[in-house]
PDB file of N, CA and C in Angstrom:
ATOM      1  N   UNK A   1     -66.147 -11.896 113.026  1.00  0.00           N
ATOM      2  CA  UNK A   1     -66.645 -11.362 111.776  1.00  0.00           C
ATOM      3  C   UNK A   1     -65.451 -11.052 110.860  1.00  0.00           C
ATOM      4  N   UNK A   2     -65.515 -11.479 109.451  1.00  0.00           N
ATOM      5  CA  UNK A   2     -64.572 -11.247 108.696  1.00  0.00           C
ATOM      6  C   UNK A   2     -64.984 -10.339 107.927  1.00  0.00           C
ATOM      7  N   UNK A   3     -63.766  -9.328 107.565  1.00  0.00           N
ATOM      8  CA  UNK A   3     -64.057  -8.430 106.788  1.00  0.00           C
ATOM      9  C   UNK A   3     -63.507  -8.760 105.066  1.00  0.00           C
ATOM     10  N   UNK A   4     -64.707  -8.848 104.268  1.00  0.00           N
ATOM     11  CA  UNK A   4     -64.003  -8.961 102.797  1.00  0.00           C
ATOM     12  C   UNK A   4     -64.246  -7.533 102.065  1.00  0.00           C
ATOM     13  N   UNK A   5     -63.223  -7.289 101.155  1.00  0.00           N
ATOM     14  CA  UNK A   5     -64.148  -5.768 100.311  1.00  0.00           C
ATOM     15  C   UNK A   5     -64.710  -6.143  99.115  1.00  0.00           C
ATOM     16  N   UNK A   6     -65.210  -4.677  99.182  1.00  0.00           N
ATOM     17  CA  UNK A   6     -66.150  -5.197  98.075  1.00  0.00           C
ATOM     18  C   UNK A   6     -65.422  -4.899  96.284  1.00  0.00           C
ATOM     19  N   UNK A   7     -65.942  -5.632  95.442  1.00  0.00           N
ATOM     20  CA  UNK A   7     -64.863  -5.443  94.491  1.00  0.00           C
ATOM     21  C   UNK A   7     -64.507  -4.567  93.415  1.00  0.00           C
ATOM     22  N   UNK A   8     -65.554  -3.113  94.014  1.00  0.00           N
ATOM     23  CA  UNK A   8     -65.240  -1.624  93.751  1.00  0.00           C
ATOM     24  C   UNK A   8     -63.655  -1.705  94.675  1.00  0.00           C
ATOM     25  N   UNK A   9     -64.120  -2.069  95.510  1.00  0.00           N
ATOM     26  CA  UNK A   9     -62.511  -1.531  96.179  1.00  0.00           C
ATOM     27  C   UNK A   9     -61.446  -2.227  95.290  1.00  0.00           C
ATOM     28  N   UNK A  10     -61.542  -3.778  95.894  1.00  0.00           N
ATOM     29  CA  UNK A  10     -60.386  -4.832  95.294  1.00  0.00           C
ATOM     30  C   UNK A  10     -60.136  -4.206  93.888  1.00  0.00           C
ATOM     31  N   UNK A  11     -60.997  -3.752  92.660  1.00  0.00           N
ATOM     32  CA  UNK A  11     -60.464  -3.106  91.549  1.00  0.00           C
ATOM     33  C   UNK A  11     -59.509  -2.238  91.698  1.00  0.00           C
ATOM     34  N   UNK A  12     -60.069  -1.245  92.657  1.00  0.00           N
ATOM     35  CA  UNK A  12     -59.675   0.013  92.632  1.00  0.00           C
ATOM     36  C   UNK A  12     -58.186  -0.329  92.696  1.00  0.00           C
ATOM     37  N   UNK A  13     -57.967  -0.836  94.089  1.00  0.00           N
ATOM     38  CA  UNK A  13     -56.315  -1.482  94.621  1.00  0.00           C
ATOM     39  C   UNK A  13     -55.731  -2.084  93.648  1.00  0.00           C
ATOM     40  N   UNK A  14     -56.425  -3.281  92.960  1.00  0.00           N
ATOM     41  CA  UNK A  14     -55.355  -3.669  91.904  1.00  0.00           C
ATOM     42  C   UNK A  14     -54.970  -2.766  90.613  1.00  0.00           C
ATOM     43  N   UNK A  15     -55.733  -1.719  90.447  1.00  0.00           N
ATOM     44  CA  UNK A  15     -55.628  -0.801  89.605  1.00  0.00           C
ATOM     45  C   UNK A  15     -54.806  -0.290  90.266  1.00  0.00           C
ATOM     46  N   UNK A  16     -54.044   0.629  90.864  1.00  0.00           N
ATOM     47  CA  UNK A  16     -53.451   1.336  91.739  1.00  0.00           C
ATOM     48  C   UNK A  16     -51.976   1.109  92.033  1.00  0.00           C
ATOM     49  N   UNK A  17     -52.260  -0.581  92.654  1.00  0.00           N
ATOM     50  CA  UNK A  17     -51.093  -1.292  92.426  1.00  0.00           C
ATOM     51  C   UNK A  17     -50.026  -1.243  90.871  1.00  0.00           C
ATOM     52  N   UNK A  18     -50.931  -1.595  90.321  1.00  0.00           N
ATOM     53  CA  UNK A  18     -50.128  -2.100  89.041  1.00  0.00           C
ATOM     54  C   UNK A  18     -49.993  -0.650  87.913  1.00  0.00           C
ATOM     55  N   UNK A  19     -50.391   0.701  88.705  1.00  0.00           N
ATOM     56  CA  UNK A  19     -49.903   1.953  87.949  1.00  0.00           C
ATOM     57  C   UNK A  19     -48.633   1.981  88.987  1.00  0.00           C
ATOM     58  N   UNK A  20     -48.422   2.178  90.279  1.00  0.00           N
ATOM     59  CA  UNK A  20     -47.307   2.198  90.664  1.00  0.00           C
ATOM     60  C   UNK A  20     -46.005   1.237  90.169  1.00  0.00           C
ATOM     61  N   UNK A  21     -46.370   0.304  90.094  1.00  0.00           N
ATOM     62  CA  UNK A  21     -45.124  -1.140  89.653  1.00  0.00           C
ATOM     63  C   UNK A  21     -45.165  -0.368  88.585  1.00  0.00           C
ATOM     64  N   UNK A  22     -46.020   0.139  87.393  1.00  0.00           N
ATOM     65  CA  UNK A  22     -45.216   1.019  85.681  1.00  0.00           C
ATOM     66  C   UNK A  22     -44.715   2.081  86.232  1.00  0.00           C
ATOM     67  N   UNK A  23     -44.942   2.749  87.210  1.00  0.00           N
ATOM     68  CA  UNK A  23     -44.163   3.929  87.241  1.00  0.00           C
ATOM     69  C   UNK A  23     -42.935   3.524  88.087  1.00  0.00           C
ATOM     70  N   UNK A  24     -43.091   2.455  88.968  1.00  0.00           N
ATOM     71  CA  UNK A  24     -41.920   2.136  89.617  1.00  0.00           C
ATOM     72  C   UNK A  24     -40.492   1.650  88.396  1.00  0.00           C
ATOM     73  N   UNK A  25     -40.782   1.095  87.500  1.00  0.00           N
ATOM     74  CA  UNK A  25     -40.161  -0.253  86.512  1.00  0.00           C
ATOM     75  C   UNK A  25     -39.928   0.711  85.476  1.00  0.00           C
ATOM     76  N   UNK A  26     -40.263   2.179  85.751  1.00  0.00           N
ATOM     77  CA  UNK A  26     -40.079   3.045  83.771  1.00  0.00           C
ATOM     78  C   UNK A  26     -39.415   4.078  84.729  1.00  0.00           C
ATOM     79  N   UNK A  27     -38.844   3.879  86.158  1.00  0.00           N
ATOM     80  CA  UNK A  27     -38.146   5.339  86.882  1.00  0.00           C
ATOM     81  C   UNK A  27     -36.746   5.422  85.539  1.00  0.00           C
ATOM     82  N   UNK A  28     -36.630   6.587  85.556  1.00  0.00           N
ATOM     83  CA  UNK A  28     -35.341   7.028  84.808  1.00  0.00           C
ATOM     84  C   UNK A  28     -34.081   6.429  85.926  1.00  0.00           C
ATOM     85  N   UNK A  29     -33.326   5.176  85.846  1.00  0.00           N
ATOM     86  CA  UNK A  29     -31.937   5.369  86.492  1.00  0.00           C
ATOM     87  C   UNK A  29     -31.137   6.641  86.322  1.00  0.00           C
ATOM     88  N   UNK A  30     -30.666   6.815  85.126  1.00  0.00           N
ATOM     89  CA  UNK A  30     -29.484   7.565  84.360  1.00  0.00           C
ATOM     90  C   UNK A  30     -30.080   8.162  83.571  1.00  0.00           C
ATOM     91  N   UNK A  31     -30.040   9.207  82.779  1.00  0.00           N
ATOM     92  CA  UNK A  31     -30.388   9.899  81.677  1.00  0.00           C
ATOM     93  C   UNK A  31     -28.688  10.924  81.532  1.00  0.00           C
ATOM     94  N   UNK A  32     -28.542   9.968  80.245  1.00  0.00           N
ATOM     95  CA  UNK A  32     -27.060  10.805  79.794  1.00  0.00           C
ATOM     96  C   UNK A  32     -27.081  10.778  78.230  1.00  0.00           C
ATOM     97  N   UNK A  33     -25.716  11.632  77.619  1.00  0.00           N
ATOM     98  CA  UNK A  33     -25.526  12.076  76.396  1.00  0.00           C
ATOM     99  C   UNK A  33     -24.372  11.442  76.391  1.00  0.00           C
ATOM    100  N   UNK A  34     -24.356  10.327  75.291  1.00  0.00           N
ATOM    101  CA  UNK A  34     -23.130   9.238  74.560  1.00  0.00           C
ATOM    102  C   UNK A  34     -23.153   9.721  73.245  1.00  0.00           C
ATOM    103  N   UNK A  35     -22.054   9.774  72.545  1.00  0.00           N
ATOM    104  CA  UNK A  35     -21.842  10.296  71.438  1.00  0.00           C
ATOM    105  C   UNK A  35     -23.184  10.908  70.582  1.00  0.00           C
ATOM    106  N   UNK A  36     -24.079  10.581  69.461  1.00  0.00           N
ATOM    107  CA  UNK A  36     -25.266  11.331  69.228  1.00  0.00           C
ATOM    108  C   UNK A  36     -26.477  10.821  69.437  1.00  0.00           C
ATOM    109  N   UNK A  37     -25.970  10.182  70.518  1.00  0.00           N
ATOM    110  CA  UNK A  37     -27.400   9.541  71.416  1.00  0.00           C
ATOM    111  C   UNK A  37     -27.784  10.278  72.735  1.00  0.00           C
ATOM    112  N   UNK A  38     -29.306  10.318  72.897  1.00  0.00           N
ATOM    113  CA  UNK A  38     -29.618  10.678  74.972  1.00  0.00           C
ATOM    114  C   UNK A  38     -29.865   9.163  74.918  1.00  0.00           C
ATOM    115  N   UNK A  39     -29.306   8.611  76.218  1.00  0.00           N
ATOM    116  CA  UNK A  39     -29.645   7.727  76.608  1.00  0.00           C
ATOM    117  C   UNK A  39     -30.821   7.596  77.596  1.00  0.00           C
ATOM    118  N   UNK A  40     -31.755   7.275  77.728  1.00  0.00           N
ATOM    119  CA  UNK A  40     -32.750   7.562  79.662  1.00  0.00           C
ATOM    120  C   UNK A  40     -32.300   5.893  79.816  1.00  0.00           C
ATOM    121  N   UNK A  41     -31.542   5.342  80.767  1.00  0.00           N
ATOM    122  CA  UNK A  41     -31.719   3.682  81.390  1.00  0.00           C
ATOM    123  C   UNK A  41     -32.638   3.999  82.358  1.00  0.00           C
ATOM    124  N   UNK A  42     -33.555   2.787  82.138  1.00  0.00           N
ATOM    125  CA  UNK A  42     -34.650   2.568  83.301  1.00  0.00           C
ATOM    126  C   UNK A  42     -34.646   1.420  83.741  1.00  0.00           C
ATOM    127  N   UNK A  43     -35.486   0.681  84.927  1.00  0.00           N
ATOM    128  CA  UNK A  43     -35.170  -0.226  85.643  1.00  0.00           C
ATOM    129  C   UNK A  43     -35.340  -1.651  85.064  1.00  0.00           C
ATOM    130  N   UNK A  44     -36.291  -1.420  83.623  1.00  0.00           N
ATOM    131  CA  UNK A  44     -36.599  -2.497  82.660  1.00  0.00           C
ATOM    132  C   UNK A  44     -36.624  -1.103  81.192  1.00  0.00           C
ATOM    133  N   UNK A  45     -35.623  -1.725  80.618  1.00  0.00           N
ATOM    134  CA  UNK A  45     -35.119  -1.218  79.487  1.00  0.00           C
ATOM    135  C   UNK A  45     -34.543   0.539  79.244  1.00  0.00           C
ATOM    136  N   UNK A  46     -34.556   0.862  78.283  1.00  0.00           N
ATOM    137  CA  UNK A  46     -34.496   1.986  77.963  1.00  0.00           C
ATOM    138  C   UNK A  46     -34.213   2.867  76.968  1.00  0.00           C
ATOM    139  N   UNK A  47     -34.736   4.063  76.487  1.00  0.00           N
ATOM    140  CA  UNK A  47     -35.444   4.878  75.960  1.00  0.00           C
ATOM    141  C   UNK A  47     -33.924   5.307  74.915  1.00  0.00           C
ATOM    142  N   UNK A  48     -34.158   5.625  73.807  1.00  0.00           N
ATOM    143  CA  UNK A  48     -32.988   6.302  73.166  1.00  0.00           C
ATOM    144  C   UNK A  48     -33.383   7.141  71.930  1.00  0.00           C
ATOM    145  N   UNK A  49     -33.086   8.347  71.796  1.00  0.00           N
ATOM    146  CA  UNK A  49     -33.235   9.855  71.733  1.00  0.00           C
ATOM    147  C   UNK A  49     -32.017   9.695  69.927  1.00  0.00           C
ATOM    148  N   UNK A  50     -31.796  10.061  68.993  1.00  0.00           N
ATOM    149  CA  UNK A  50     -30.804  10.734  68.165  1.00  0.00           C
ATOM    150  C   UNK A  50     -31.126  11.478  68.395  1.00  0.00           C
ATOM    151  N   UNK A  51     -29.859  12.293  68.312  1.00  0.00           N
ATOM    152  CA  UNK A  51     -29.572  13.578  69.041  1.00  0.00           C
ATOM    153  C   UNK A  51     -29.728  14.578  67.385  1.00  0.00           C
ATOM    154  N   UNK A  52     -29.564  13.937  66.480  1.00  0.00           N
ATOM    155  CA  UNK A  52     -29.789  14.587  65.091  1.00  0.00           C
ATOM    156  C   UNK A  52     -31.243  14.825  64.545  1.00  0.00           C
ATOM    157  N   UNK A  53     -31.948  14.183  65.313  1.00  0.00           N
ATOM    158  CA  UNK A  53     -33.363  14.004  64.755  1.00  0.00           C
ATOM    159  C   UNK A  53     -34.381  15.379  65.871  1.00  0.00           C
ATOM    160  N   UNK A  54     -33.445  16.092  66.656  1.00  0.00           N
ATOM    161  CA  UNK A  54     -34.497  16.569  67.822  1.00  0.00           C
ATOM    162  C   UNK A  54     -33.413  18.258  67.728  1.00  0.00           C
ATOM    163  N   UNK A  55     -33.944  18.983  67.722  1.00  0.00           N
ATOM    164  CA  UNK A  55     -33.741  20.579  68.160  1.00  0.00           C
ATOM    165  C   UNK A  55     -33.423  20.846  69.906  1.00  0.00           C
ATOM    166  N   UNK A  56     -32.101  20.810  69.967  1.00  0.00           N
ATOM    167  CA  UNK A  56     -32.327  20.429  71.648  1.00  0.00           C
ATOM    168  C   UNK A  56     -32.484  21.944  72.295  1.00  0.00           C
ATOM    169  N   UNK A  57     -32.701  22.139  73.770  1.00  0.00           N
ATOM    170  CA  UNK A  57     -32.156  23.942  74.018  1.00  0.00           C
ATOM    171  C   UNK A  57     -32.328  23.615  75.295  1.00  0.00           C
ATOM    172  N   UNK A  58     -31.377  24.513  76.302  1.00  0.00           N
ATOM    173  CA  UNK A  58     -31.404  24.148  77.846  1.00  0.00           C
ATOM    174  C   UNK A  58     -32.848  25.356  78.261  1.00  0.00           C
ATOM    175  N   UNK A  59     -33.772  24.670  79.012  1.00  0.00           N
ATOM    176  CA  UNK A  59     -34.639  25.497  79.742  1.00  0.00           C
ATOM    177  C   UNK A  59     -34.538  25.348  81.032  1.00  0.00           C
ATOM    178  N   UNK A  60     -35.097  26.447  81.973  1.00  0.00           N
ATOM    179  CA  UNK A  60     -35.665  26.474  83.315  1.00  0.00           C
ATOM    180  C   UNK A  60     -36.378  25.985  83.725  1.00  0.00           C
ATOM    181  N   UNK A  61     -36.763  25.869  84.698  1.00  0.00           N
ATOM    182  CA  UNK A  61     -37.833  24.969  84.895  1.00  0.00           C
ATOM    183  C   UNK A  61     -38.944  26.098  85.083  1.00  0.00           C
ATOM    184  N   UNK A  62     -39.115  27.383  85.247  1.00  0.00           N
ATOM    185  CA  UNK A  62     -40.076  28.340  85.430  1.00  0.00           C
ATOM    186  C   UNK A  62     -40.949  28.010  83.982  1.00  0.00           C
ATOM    187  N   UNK A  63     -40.504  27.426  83.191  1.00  0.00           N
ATOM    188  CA  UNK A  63     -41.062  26.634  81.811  1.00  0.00           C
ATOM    189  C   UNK A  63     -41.840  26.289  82.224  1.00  0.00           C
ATOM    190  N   UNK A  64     -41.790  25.318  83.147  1.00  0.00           N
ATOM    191  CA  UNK A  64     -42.889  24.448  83.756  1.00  0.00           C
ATOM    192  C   UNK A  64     -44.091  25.052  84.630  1.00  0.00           C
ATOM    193  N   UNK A  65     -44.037  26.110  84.527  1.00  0.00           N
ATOM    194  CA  UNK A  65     -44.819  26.680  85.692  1.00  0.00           C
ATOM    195  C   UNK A  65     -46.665  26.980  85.102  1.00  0.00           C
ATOM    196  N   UNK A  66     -47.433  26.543  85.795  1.00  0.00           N
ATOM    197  CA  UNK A  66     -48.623  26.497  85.112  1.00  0.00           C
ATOM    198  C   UNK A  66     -49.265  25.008  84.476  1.00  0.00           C
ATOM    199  N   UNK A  67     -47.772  24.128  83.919  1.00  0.00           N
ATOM    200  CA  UNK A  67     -48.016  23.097  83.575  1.00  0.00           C
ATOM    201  C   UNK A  67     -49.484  21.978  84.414  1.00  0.00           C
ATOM    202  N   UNK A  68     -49.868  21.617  83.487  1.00  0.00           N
ATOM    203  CA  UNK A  68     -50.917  20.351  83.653  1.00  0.00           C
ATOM    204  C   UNK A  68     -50.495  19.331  83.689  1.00  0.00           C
ATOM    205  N   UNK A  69     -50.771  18.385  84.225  1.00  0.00           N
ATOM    206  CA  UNK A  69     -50.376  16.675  83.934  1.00  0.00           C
ATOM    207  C   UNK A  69     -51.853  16.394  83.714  1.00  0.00           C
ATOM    208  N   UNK A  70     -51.704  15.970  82.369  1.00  0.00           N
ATOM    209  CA  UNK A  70     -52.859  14.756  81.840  1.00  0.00           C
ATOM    210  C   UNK A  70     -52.605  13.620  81.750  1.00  0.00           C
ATOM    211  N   UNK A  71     -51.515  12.802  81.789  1.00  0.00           N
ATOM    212  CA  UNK A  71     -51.329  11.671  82.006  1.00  0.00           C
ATOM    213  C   UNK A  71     -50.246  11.509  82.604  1.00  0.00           C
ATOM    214  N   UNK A  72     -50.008  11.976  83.773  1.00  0.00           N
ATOM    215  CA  UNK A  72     -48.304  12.121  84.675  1.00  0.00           C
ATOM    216  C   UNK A  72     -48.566  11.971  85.881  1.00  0.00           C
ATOM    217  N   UNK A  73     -47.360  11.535  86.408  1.00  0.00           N
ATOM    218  CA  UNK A  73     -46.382  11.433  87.895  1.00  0.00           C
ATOM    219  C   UNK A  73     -45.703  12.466  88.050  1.00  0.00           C
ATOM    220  N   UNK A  74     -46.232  13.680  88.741  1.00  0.00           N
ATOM    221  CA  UNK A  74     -45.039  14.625  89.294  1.00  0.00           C
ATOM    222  C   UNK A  74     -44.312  14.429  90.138  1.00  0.00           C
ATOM    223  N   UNK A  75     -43.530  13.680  90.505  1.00  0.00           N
ATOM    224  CA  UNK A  75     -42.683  13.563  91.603  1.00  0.00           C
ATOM    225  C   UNK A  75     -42.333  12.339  92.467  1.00  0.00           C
ATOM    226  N   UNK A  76     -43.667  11.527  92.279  1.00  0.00           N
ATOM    227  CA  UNK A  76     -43.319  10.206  92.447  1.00  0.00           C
ATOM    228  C   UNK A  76     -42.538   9.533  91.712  1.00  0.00           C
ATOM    229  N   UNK A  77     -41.312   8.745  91.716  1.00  0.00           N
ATOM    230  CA  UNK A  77     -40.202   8.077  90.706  1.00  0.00           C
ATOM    231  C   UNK A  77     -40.281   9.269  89.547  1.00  0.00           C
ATOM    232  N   UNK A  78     -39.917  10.248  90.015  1.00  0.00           N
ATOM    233  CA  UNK A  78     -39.640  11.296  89.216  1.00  0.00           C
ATOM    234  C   UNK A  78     -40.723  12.332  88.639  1.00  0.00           C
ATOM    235  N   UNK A  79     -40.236  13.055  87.839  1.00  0.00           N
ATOM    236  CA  UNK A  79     -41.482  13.090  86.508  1.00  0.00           C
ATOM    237  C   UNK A  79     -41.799  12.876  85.049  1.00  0.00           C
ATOM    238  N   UNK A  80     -42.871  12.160  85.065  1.00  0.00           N
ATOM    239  CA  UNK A  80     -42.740  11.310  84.144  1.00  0.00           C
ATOM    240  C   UNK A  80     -44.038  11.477  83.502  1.00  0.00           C
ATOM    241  N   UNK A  81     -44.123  11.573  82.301  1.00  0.00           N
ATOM    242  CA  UNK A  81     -45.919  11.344  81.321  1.00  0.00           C
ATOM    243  C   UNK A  81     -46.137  12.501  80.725  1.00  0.00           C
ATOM    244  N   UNK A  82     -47.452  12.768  80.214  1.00  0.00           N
ATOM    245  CA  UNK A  82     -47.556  13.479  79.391  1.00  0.00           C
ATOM    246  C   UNK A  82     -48.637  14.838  80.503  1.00  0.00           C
ATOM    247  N   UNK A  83     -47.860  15.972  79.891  1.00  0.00           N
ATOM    248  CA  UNK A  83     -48.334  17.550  80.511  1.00  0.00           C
ATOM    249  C   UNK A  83     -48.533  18.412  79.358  1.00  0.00           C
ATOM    250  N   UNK A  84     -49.083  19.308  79.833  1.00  0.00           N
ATOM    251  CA  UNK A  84     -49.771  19.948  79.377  1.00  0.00           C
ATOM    252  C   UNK A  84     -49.177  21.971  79.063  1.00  0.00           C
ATOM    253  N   UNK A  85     -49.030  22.510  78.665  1.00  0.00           N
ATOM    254  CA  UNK A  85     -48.500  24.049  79.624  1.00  0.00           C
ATOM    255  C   UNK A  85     -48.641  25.441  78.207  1.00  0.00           C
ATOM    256  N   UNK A  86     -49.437  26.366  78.381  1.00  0.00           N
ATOM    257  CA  UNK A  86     -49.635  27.405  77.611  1.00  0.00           C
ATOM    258  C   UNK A  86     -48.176  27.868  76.499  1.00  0.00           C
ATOM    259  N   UNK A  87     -47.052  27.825  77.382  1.00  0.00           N
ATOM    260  CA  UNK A  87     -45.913  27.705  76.726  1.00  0.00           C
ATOM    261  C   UNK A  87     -45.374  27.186  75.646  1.00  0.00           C
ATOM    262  N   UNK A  88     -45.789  25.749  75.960  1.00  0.00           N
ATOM    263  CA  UNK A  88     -45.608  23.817  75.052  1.00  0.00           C
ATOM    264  C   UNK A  88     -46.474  23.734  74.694  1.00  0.00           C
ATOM    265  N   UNK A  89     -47.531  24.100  74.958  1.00  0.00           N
ATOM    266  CA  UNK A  89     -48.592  23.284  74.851  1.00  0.00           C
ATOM    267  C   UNK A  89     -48.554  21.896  75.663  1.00  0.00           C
ATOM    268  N   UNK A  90     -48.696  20.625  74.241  1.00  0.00           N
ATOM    269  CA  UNK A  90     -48.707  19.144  75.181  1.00  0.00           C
ATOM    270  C   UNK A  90     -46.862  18.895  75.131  1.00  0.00           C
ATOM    271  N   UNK A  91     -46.600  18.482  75.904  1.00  0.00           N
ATOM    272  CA  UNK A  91     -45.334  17.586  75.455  1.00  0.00           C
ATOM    273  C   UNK A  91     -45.292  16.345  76.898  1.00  0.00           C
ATOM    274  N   UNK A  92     -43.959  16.026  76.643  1.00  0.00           N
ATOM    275  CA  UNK A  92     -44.108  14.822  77.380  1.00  0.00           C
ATOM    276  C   UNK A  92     -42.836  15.167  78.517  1.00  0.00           C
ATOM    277  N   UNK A  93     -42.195  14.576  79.692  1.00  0.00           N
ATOM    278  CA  UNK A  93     -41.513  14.930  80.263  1.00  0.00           C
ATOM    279  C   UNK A  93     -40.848  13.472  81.330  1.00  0.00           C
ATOM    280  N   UNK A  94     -39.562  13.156  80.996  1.00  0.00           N
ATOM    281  CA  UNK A  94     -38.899  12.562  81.491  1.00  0.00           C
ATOM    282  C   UNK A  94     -37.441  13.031  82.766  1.00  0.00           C
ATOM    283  N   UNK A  95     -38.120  12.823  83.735  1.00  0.00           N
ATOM    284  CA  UNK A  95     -36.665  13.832  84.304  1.00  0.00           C
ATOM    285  C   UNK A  95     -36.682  12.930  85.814  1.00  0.00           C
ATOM    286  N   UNK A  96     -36.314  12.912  86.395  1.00  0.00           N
ATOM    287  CA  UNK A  96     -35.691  12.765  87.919  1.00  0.00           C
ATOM    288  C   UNK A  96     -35.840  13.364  88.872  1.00  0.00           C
ATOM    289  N   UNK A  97     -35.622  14.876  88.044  1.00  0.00           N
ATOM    290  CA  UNK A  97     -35.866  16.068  89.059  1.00  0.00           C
ATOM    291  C   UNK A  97     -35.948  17.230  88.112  1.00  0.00           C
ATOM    292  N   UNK A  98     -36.029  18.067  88.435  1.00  0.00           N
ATOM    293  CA  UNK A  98     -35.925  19.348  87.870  1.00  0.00           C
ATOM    294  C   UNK A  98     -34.770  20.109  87.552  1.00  0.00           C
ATOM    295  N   UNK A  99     -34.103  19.901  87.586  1.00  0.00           N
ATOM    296  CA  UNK A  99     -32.400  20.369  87.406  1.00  0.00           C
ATOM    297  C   UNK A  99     -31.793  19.905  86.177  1.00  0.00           C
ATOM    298  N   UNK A 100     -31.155  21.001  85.420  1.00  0.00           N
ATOM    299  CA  UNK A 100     -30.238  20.626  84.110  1.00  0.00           C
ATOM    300  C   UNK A 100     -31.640  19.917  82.931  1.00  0.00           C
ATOM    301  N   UNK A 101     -32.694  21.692  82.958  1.00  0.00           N
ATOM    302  CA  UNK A 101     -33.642  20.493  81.865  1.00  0.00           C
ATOM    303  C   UNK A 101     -33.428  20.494  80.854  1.00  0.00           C
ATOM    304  N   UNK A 102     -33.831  19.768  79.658  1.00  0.00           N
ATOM    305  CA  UNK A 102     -33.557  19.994  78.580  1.00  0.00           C
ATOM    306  C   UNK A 102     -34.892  20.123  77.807  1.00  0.00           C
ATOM    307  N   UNK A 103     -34.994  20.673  76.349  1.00  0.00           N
ATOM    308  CA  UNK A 103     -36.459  20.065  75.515  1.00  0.00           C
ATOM    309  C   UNK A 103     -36.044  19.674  74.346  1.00  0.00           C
ATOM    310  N   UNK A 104     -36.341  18.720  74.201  1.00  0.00           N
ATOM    311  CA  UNK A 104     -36.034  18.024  72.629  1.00  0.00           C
ATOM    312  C   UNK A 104     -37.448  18.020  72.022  1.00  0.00           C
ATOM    313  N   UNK A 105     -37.195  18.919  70.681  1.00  0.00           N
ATOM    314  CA  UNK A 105     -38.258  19.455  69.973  1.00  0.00           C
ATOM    315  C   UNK A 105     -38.058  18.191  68.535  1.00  0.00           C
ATOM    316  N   UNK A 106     -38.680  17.474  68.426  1.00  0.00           N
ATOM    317  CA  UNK A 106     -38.247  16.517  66.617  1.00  0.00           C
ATOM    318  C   UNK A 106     -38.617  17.356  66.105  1.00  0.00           C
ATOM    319  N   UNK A 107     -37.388  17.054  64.896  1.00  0.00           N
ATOM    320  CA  UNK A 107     -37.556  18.047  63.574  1.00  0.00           C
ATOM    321  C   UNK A 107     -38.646  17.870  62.606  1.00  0.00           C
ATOM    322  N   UNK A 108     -39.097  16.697  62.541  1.00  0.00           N
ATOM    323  CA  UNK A 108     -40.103  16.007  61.589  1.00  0.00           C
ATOM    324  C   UNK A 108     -41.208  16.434  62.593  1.00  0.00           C
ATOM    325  N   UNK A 109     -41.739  15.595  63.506  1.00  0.00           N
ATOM    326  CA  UNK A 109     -43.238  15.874  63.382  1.00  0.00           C
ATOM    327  C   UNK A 109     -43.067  17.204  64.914  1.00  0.00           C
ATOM    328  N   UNK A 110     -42.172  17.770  65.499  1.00  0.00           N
ATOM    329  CA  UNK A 110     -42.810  19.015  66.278  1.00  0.00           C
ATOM    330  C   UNK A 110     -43.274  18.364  67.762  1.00  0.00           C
ATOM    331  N   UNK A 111     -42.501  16.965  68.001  1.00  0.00           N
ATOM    332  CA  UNK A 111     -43.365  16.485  69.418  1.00  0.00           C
ATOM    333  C   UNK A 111     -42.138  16.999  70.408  1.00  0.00           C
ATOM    334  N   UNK A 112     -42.432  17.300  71.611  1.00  0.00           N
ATOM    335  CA  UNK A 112     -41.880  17.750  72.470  1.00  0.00           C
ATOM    336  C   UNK A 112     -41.098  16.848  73.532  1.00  0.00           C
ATOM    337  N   UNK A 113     -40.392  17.018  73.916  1.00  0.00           N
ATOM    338  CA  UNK A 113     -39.719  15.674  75.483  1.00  0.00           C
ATOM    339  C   UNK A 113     -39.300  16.938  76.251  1.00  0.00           C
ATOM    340  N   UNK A 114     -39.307  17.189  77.167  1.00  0.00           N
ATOM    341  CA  UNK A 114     -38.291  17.280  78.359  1.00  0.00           C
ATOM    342  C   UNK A 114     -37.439  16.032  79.184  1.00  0.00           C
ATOM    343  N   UNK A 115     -36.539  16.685  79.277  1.00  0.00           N
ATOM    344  CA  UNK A 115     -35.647  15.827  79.655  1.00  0.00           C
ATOM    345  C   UNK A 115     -34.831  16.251  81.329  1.00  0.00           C
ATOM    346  N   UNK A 116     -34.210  15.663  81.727  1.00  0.00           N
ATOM    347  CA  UNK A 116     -32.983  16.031  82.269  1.00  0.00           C
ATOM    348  C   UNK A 116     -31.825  15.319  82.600  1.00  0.00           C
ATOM    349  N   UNK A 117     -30.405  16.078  82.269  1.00  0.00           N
ATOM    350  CA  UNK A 117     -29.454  14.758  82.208  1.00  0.00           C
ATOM    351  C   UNK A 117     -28.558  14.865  83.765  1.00  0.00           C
ATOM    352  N   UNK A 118     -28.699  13.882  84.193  1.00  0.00           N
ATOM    353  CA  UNK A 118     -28.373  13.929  85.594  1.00  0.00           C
ATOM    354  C   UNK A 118     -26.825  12.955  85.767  1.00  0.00           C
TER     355      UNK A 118
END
């Protein structure tokens, strides 16, 4: 007897699959500060920050505490997506780990990043 699934499942898996490969392929390598740039390199391309355009300030991570993920990876290939937190409100969060965070607030429209430069 062969077993086939059914293609609630097979969706499910290829759905599943192919959120891991984006979160695998957008992990932060490096996240550093080059003259008035953040750089984040990731495993296919990467992300770049003016450092003139954003209000930076070092936080704790007790910042984070309470936080939501509405569209995030806590901890798998880092953390990564968009959260939620009474503090921030929404912002978004790029980091590796939790150590050395940063928040880059834009001056123009008020959107949030966390960061961390490792």
């Amino acid at each position: 007897m062969v077993f086939l699934p059914s293609k609630k499942i097979l969706l499910v898996s290829i759905i599943l699959t192919l959120l891991n490969l984006f979160l695998f392929i957008s992990y932060p390598l490096s996240i550093i500060k080059k003259n008035n740039y953040i750089i984040i390199n990731r495993i296919i391309g990467k992300v770049v920050f003016n450092i003139e355009e954003y209000k930076i300030q070092r936080v704790d991570k007790r910042i984070l505490k309470g936080a939501i993920r509405t569209f995030a990876s806590g901890g798998l290939f880092g953390y990564q997506g968009c959260f939620y937190s009474n503090k921030l409100g929404h912002f978004k969060m790029i980091a590796v780990n939790l150590k050395q965070l940063y928040l880059l607030e834009n001056k123009t429209t008020g959107k949030k990043i966390i960061i961390n430069l490792i």
